[in-house]
Protein backbone atom coordinates (compact mmCIF):
# COMPACT_ATOMS: atom_id res chain seq x y z
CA UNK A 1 0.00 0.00 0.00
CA UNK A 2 1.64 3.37 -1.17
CA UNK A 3 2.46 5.78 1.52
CA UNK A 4 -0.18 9.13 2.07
CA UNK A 5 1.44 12.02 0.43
CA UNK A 6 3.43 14.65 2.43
CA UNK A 7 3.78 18.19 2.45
CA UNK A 8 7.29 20.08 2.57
CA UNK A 9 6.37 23.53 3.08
CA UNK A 10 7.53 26.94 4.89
CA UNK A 11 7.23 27.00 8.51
CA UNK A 12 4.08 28.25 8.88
CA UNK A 13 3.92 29.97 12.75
CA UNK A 14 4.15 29.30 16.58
CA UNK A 15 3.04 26.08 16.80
CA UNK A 16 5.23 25.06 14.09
CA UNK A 17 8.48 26.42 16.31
CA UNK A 18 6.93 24.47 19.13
CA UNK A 19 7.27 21.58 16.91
CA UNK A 20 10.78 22.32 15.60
CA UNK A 21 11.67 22.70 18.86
CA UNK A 22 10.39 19.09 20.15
CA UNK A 23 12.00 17.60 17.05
CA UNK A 24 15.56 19.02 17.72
CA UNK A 25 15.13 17.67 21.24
CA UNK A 26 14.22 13.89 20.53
CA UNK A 27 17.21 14.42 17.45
CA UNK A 28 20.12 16.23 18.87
CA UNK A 29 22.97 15.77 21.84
CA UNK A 30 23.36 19.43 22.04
CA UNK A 31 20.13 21.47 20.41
CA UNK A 32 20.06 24.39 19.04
CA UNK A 33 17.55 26.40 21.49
CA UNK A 34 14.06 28.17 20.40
CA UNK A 35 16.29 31.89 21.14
CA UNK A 36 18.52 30.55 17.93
CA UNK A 37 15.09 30.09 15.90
CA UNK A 38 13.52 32.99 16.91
CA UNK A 39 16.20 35.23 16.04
CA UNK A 40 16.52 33.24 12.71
CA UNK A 41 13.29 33.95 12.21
CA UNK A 42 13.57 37.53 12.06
CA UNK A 43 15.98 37.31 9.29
CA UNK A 44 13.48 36.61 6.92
CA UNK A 45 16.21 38.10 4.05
CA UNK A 46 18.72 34.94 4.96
CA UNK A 47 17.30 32.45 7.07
CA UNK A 48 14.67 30.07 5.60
CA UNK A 49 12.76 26.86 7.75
CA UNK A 50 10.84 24.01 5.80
CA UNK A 51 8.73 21.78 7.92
CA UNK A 52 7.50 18.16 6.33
CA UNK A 53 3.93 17.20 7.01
CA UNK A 54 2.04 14.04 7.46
CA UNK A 55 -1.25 13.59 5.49
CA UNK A 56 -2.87 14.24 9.26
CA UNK A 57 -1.12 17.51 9.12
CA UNK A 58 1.50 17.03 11.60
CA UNK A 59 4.79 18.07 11.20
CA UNK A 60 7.12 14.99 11.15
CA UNK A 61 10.49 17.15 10.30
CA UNK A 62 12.31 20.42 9.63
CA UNK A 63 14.99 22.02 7.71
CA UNK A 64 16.54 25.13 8.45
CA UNK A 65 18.86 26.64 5.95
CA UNK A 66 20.34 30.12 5.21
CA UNK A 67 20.09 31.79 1.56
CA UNK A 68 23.42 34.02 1.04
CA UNK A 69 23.15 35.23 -2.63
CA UNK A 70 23.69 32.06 -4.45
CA UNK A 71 24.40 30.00 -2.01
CA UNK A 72 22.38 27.34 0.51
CA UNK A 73 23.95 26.82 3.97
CA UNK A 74 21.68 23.77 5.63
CA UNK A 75 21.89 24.69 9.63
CA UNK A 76 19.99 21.80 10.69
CA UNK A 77 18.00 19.07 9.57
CA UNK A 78 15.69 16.38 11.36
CA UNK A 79 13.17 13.95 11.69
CA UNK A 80 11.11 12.99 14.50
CA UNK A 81 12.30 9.75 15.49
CA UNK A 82 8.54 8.04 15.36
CA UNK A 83 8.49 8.91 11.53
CA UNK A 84 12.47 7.84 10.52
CA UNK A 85 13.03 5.22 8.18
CA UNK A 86 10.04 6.27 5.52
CA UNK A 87 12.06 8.62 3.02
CA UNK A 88 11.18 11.65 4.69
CA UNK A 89 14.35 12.70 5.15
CA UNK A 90 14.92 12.76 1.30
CA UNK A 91 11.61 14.41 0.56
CA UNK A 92 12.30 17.25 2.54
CA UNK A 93 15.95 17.86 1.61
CA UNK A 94 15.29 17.68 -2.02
CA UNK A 95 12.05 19.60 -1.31
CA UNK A 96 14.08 22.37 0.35
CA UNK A 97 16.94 21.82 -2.46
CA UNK A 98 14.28 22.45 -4.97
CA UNK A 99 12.70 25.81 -3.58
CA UNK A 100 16.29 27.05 -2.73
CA UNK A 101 16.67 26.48 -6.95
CA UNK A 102 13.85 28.52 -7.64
CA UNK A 103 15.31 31.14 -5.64
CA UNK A 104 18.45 31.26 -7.48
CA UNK A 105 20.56 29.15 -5.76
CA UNK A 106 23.27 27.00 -7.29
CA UNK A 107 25.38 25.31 -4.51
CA UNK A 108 24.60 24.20 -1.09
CA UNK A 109 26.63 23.20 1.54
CA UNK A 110 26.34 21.71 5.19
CA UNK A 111 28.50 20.38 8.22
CA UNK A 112 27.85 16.87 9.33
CA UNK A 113 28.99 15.01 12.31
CA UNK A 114 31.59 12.09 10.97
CA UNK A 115 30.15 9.69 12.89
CA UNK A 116 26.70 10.63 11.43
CA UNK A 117 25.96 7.66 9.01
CA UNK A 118 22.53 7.53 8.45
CA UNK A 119 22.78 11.88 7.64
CA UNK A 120 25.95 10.90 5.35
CA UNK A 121 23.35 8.79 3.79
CA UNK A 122 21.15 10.85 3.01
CA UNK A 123 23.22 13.86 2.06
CA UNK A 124 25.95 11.60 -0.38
CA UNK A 125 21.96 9.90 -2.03
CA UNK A 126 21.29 12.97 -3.02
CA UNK A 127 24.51 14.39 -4.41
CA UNK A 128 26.65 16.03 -1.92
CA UNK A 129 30.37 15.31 -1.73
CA UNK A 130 32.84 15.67 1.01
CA UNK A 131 34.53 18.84 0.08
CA UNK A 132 36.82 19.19 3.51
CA UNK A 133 36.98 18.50 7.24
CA UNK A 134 36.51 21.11 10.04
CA UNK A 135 38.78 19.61 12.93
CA UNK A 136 37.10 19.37 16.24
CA UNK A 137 34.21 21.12 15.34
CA UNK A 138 31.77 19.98 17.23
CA UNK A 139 31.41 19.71 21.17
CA UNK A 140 29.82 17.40 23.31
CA UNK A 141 31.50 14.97 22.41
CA UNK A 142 34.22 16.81 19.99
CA UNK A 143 34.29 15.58 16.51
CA UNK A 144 35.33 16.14 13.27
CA UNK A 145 32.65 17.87 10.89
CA UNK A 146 32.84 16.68 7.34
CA UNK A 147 32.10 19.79 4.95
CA UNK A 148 29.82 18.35 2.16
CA UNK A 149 28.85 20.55 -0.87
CA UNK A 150 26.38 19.86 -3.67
CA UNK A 151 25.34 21.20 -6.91
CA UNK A 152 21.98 22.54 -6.86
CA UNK A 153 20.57 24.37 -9.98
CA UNK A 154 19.63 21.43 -11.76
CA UNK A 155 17.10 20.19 -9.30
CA UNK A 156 14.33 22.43 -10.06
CA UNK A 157 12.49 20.61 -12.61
CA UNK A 158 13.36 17.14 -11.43
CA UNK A 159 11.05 17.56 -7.51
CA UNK A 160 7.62 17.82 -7.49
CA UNK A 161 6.46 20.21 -4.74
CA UNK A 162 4.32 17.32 -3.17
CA UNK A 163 5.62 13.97 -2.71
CA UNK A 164 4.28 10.60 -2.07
């Protein structure tokens, strides 16, 4: 039986924070706290935040990236841990790679622990390549941060704006 369609969509208000917020606290060792978003948030110029949705409407996962001319920076990106292991992560990666095309944007890059598998994964299935290593860049525990860099021009006509 084919999986209900999802929605990858902008962030659309509080009680989409609130659920950023509980995502990046089942996901994370160290997350990044709601001041971070907030602020973010009033950089509507820069800073951009897609949330997935279930066919119920709830939101499952979140990307939060930062537009610098033509450039995509991903900050962060999870899923809830009750709705891993369904392709969700892809959807709304090349869902935000997509919009971030129509915007102009033609590379995007993004730090990932090394010891992150399952996000090298993801990130390497959908084109990125290790382009350098940040040396103890991440606390808690410290650990290397692979630097992984992707073209992204050519995805705009290749990702529908709703996925199954």
């Amino acid at each position: 039986m084919p999986a209900p369609p999802v929605r990858v969509e902008p962030l659309a208000g509080p009680a989409d924070l609130d659920a950023v917020i509980a995502i990046e606290d089942a996901s994370f060792h160290n997350p990044t706290g709601r001041a971070w978003y907030e602020a973010e948030l009033a950089r509507p110029d820069v800073c951009r935040i897609y949330v997935i949705r279930t066919a119920e409407g709830v939101v499952a996962g979140f990307i939060a990236f930062w537009r610098v001319v033509d450039e995509m920076h991903i900050n962060n990106l999870a899923i809830h841990p009750d709705h891993r292991q369904r392709g969700l992560g892809r959807v709304l990666l090349d869902g935000a790679l997509a919009s971030a095309a129509r915007e102009g944007v033609r590379r995007a890059t993004l730090e990932v622990r090394r010891s992150n598998l399952a996000a090298l994964r993801l990130y390497e299935g959908a084109g990125f390549i290790v382009a350098g290593v940040r040396p103890s860049y991440y606390a808690e525990p410290v650990e290397d941060a692979l630097l992984l860099s992707a073209a992204v021009l050519t995805r705009i006509d290749n990702v529908p704006s709703r996925a199954k």
